[in-house]
Protein backbone atom coordinates (compact mmCIF):
# COMPACT_ATOMS: atom_id res chain seq x y z
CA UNK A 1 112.54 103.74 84.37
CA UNK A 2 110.22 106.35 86.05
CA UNK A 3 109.83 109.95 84.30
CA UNK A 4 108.96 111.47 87.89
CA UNK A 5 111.39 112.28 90.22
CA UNK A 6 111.70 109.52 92.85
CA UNK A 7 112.42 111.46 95.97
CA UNK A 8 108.90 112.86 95.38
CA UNK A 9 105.90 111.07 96.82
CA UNK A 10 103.88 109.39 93.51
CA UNK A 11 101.59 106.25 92.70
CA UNK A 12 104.11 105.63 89.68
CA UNK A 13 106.90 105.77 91.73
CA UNK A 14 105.98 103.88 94.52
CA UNK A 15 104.95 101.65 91.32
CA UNK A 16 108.46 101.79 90.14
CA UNK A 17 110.05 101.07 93.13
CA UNK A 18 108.23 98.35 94.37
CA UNK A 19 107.85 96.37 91.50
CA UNK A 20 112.01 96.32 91.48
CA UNK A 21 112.08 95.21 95.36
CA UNK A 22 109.99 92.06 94.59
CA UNK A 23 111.86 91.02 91.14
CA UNK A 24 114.94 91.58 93.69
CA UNK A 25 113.52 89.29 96.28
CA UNK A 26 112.82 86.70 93.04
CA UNK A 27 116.36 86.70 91.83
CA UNK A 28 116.71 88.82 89.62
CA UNK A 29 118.88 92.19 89.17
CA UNK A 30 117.29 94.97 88.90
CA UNK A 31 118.35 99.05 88.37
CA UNK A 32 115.82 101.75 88.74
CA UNK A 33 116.52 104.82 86.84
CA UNK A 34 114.67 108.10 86.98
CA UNK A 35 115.03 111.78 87.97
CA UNK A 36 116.05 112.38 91.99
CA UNK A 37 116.15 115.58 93.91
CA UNK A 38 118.48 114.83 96.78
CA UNK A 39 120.24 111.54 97.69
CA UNK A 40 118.12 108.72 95.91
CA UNK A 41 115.49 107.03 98.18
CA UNK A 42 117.30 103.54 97.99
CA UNK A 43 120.00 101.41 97.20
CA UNK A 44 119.42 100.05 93.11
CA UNK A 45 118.61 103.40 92.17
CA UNK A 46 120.65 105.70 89.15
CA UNK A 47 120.01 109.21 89.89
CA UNK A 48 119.23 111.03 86.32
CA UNK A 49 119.39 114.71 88.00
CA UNK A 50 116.76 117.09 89.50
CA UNK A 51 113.31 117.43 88.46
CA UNK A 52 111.27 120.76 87.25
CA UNK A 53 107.92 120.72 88.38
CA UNK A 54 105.19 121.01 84.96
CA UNK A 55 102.01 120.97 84.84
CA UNK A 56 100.26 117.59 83.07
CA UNK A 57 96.69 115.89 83.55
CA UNK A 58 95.79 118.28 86.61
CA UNK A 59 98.46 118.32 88.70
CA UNK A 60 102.17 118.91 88.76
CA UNK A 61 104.62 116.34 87.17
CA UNK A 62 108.79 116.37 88.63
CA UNK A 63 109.91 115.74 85.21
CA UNK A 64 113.14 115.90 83.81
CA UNK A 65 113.18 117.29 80.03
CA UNK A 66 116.91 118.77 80.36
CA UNK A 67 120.01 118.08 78.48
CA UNK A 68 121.87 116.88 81.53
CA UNK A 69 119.17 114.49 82.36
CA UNK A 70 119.20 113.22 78.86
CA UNK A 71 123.07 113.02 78.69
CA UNK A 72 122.97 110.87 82.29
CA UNK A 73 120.37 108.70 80.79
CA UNK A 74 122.64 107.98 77.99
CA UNK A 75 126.05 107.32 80.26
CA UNK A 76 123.32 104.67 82.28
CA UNK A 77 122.71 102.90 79.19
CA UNK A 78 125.92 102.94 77.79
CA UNK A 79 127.61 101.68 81.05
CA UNK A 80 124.63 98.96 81.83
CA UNK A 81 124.24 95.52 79.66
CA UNK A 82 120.33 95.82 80.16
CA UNK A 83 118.53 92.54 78.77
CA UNK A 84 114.95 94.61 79.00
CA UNK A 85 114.18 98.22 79.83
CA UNK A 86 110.70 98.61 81.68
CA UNK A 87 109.49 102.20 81.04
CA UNK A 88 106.47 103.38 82.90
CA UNK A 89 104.93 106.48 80.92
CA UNK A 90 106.61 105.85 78.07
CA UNK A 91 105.89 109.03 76.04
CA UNK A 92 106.81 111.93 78.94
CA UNK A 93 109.31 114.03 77.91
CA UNK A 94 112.47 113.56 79.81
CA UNK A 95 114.72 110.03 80.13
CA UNK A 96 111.35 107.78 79.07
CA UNK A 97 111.84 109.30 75.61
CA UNK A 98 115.42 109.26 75.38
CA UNK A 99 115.46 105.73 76.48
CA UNK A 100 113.28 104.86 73.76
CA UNK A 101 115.40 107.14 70.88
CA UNK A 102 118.32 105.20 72.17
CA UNK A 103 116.32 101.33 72.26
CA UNK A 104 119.58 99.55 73.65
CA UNK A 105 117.17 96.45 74.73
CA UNK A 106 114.27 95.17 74.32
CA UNK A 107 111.64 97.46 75.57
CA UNK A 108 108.39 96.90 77.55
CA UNK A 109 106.49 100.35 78.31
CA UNK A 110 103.41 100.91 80.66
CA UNK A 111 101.01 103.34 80.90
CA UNK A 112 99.30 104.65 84.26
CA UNK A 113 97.40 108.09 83.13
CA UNK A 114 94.05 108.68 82.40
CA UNK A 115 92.00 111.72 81.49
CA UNK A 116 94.41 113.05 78.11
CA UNK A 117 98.14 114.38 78.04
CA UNK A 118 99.76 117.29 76.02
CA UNK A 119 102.68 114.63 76.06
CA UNK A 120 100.77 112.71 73.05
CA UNK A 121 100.58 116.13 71.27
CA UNK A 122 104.67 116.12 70.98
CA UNK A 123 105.81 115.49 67.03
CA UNK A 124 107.79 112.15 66.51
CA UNK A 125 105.81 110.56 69.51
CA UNK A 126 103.61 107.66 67.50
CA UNK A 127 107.38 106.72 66.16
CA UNK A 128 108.79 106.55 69.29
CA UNK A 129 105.80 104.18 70.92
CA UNK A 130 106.89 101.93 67.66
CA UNK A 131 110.09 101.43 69.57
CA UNK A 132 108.45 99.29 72.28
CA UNK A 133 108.01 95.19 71.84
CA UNK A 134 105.18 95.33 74.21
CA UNK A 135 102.77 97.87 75.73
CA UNK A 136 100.90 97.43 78.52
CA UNK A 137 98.36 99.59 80.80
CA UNK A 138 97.19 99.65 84.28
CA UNK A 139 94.13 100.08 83.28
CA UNK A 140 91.36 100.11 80.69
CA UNK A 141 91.08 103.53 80.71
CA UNK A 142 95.03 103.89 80.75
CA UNK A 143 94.86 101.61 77.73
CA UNK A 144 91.88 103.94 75.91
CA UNK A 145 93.62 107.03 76.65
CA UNK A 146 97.06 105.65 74.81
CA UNK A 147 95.32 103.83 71.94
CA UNK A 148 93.51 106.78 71.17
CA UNK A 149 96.59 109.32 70.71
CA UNK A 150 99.18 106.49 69.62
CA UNK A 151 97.03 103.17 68.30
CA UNK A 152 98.80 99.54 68.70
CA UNK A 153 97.87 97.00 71.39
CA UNK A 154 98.02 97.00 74.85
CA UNK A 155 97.69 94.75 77.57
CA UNK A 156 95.94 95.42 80.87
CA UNK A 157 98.22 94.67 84.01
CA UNK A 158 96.92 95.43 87.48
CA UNK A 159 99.51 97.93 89.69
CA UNK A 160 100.61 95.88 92.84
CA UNK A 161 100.46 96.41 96.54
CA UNK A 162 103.59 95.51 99.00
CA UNK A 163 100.59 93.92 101.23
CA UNK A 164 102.58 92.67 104.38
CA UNK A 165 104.15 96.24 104.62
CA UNK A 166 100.53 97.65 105.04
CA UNK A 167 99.31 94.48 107.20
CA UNK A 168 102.59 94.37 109.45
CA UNK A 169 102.92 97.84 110.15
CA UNK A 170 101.91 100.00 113.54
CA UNK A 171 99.15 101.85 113.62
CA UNK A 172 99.22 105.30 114.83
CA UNK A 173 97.56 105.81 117.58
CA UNK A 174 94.08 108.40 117.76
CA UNK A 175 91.90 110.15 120.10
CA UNK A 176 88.34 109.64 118.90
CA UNK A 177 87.48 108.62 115.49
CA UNK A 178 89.44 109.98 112.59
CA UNK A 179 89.42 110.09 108.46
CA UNK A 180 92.51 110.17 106.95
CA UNK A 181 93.36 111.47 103.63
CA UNK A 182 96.41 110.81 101.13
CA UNK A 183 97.09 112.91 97.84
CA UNK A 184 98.37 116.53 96.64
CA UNK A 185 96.09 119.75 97.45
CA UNK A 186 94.98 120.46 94.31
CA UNK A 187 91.31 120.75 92.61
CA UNK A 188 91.60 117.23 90.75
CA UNK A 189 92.16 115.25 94.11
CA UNK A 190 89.01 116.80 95.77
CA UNK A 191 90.33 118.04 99.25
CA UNK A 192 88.29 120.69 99.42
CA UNK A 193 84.92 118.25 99.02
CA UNK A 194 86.53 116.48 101.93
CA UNK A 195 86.72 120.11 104.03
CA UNK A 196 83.49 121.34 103.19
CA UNK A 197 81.80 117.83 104.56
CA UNK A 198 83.73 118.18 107.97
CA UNK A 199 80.78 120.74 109.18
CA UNK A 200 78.48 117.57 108.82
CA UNK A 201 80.68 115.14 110.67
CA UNK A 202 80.20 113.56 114.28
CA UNK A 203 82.26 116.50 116.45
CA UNK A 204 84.18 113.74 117.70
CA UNK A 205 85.98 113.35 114.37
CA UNK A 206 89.58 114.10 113.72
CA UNK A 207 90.68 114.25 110.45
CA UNK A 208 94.41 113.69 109.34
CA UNK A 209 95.48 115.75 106.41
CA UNK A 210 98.91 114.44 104.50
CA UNK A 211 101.04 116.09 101.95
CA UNK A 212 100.79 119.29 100.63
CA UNK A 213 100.18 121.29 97.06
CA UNK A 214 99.29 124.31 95.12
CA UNK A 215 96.11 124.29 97.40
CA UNK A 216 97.70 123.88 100.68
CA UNK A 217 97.80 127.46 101.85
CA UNK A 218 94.54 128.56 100.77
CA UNK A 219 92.49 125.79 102.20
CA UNK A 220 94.38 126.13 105.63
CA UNK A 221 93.62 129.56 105.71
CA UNK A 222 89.69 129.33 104.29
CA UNK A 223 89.34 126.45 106.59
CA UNK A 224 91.45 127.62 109.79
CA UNK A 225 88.61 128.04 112.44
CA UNK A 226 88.22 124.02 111.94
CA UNK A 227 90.19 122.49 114.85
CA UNK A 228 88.84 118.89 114.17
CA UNK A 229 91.40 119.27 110.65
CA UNK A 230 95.37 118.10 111.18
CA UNK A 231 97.55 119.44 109.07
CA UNK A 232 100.43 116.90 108.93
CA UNK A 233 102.77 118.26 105.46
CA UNK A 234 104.57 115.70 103.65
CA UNK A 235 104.79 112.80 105.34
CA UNK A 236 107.38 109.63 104.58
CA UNK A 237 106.48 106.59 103.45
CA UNK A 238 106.33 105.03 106.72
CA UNK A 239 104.17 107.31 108.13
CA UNK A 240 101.81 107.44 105.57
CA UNK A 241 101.50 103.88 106.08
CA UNK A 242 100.57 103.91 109.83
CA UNK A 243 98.49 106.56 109.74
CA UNK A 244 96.47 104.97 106.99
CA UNK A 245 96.24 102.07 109.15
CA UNK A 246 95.47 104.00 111.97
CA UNK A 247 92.73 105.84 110.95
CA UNK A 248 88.88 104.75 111.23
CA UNK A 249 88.41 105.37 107.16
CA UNK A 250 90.63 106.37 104.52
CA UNK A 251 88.61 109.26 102.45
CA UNK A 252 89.61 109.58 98.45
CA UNK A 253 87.52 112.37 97.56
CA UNK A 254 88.91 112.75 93.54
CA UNK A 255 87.13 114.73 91.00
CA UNK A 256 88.57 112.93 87.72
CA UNK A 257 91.66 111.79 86.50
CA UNK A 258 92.34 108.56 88.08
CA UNK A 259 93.17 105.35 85.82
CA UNK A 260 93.89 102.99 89.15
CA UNK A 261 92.63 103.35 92.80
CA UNK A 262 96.30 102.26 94.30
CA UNK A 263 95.51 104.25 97.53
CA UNK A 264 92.24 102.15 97.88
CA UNK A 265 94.15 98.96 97.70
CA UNK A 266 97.01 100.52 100.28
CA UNK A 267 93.72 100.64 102.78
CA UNK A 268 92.74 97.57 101.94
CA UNK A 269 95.83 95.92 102.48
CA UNK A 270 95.71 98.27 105.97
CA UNK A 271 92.64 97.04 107.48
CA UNK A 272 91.10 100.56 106.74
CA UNK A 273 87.99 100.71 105.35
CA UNK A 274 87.61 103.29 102.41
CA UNK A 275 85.25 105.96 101.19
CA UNK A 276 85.87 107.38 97.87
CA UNK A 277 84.28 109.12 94.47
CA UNK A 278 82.35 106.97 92.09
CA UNK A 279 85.26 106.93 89.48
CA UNK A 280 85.92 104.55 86.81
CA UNK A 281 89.44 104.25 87.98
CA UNK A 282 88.20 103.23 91.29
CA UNK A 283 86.00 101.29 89.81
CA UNK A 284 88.86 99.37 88.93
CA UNK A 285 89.19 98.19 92.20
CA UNK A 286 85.97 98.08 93.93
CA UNK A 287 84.79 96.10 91.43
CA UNK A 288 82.03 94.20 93.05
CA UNK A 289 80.64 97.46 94.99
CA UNK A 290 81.09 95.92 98.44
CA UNK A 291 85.42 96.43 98.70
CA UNK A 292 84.72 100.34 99.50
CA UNK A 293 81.85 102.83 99.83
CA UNK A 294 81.65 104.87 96.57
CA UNK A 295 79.91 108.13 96.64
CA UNK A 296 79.39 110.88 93.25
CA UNK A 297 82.61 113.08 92.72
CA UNK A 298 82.12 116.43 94.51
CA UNK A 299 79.34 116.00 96.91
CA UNK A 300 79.76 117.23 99.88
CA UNK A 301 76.61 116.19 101.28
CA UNK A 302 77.25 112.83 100.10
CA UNK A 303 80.58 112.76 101.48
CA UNK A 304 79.67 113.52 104.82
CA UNK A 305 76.52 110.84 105.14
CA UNK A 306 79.10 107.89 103.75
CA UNK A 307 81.82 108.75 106.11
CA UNK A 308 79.28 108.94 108.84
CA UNK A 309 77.96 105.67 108.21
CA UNK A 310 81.20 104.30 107.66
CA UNK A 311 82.27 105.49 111.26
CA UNK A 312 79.05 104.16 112.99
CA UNK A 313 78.02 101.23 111.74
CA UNK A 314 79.83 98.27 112.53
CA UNK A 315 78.18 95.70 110.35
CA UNK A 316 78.82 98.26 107.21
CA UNK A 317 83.14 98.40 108.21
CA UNK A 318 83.22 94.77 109.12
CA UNK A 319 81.81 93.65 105.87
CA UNK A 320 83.90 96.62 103.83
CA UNK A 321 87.43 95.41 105.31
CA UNK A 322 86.92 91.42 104.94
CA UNK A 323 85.77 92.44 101.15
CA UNK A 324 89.02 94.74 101.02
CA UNK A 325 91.13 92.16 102.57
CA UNK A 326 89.80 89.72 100.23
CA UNK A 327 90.18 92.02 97.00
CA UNK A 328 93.76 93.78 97.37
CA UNK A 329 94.82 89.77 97.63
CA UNK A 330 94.49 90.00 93.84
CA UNK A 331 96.79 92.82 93.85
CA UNK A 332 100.07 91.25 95.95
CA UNK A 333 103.14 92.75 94.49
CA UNK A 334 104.72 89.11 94.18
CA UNK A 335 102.26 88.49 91.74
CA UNK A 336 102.95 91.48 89.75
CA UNK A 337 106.21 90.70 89.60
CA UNK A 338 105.54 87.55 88.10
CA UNK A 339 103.46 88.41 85.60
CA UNK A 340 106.20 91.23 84.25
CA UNK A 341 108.39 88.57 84.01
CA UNK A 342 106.51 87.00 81.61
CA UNK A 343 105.78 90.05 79.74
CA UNK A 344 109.80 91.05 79.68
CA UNK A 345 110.67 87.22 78.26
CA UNK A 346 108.43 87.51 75.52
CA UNK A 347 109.61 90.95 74.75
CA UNK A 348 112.63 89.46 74.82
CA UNK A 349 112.01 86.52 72.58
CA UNK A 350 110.39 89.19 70.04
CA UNK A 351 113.71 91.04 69.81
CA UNK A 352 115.60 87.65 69.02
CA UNK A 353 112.91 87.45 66.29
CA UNK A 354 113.12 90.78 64.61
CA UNK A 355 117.03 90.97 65.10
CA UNK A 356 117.27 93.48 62.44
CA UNK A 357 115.18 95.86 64.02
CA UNK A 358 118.34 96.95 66.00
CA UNK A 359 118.88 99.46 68.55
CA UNK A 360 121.66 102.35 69.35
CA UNK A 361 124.10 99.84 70.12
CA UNK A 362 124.98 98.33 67.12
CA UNK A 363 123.46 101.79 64.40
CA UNK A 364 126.86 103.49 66.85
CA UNK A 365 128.80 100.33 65.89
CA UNK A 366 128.41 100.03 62.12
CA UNK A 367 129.06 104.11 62.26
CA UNK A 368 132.44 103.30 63.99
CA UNK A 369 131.43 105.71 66.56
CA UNK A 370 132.26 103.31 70.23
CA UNK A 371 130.56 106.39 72.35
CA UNK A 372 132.64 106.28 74.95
């Protein structure tokens, strides 16, 4: 289950939907449920209804709190036989809640935020974590963030990378060299550092802009007498992928906020070396200091000298892809997958233990009430 809208670009949805491709390719059946504005983006996939945009942890969330969204996620569970339900962000309001209230299976939840959520400050919310057989987070500061407002245990699972979709793809082709950056336009992801450091930069640099944001028009217009800056809107999947691999450096310029560096690993798996802010969510993945070039959040300055370096000296990319290429190995979705399984038969296995625990299906049955 994803609480954001999957017709809208996310890391948790790309999460989401990835994660249910590979335990397809193993075998296994899979439904992914969650809000959709529009058609949904693939076959497996239960529409919930459209998404309102809210604002949560710095940026805009597609969530879907409604009543009709609630009352589909209710007709899903009562028409599917679900052995376990995987629900990433457990505690956002919407379907992730609901799906919890209504505990029909055995439940595995994971956590992806960092940085604090006014989610957590909802009454009944501790309760409804106690719903879950196992929590996991995608990161220790996912995990910190969720003990602190809701205590219990978690477990730390990496988020995957589809890596022969990044390694296998074209790369778009470019005149000169050119930085390419992924993420909303909005304060937390740091756009504007990226911007400001462009006046520093080689002239021969083009930089690739993607997606948009509450930022978008006021940075094209403070920024319009740059011509090295391209402008490219939301951009699908595919694209996203081949211009990431055909760009000279991928730039993640974030301010705060970020529990897992999944762009960083999308580069890696790319070829593209990667310049980013000295975050402890990056930090996650360039753990040894050598898989990408880490510079303070918010430094222009900074900024520009690491991206110059990055673009001119040879030894510097060399050495930052092969310790990319080595690190996002770690990360292979296929081994994500695996390790879930794990987690959902042992989620599983606790249910079997604890049958009185119970769920909606049989508190409905000994009420007489067959909800249908």
């Amino acid at each position: 289950m994803s609480p954001y809208s999957l017709s809208s670009p996310g890391g948790v949805q790309s999460q989401v939907l990835a994660l249910a491709r590979a335990l397809n390719r193993l075998g296994h059946k899979v439904r992914v449920l969650g809000p959709c504005d529009g058609a949904p983006p693939e076959t497996g996939v239960t529409p919930l209804g459209a998404s309102i945009p809210t604002f949560a942890n710095g940026s805009i969330a597609p969530i879907a709190p409604d009543l009709a969204c609630t009352l589909r996620t209710i007709r899903a569970f009562r028409d599917e036989e679900f052995d376990v339900v995987h629900i990433h962000e457990p505690i956002c309001p919407g379907p992730c809640q609901t799906a919890l209230f209504l505990r029909s299976a055995p439940i595995v939840g994971t956590w992806h935020a960092a940085g604090g959520s006014k989610a957590y400050m909802t009454p009944g919310v501790r309760w409804l974590a106690t719903r879950m057989n196992i929590r996991t987070a995608v990161s220790q500061d996912a995990k910190e963030m969720a003990f602190e407002a809701l205590g219990g245990d978690y477990e730390v699972v990496f988020n995957g990378v589809e890596i022969d979709k990044f390694r296998n793809a074209e790369a778009a082709p470019s005149e000169g060299a050119t930085i390419a950056y992924v993420g909303r336009h909005e304060p937390r992801k740091g756009l504007e550092t990226l911007l400001k450091s462009v006046e520093s930069l080689p002239a021969n640099v083009t930089v690739w802009i993607m997606s948009d944001g509450p930022q978008t028009d006021e940075l094209q217009t403070k920024y319009r007498g740059e011509d090295r800056l391209r402008w490219l809107g939301p951009v699908s999947d595919e694209e996203k992928i081949s211009r990431i691999k055909g760009a000279d450096v991928l730039c993640v310029p974030s301010l705060r906020g970020e529990s897992f560096g999944i762009v960083l690993l999308e580069a890696m798996a790319a070829g593209t070396p990667v310049v980013a802010s000295d975050l402890p969510g990056y930090r996650n993945v360039a753990v040894n200091g050598d898989e990408a070039f880490l510079v303070p959040p918010g430094e222009a300055g900074m900024l520009a000298k690491a991206l110059t370096k990055v673009l001119t000296d040879q030894a510097l990319t060399q050495g930052l892809i092969e310790a990319g290429t080595k690190r996002v190995a770690e990360f292979a979705m296929e081994r994500l997958a695996g390790v879930y399984i794990e987690i959902y038969e042992r989620a599983i296995a606790i249910e079997k233990a604890d049958p009185e625990r119970g769920g909606w299906r049989g508190e409905l049955s000994r009420m007489g009430w067959p909800f249908r």
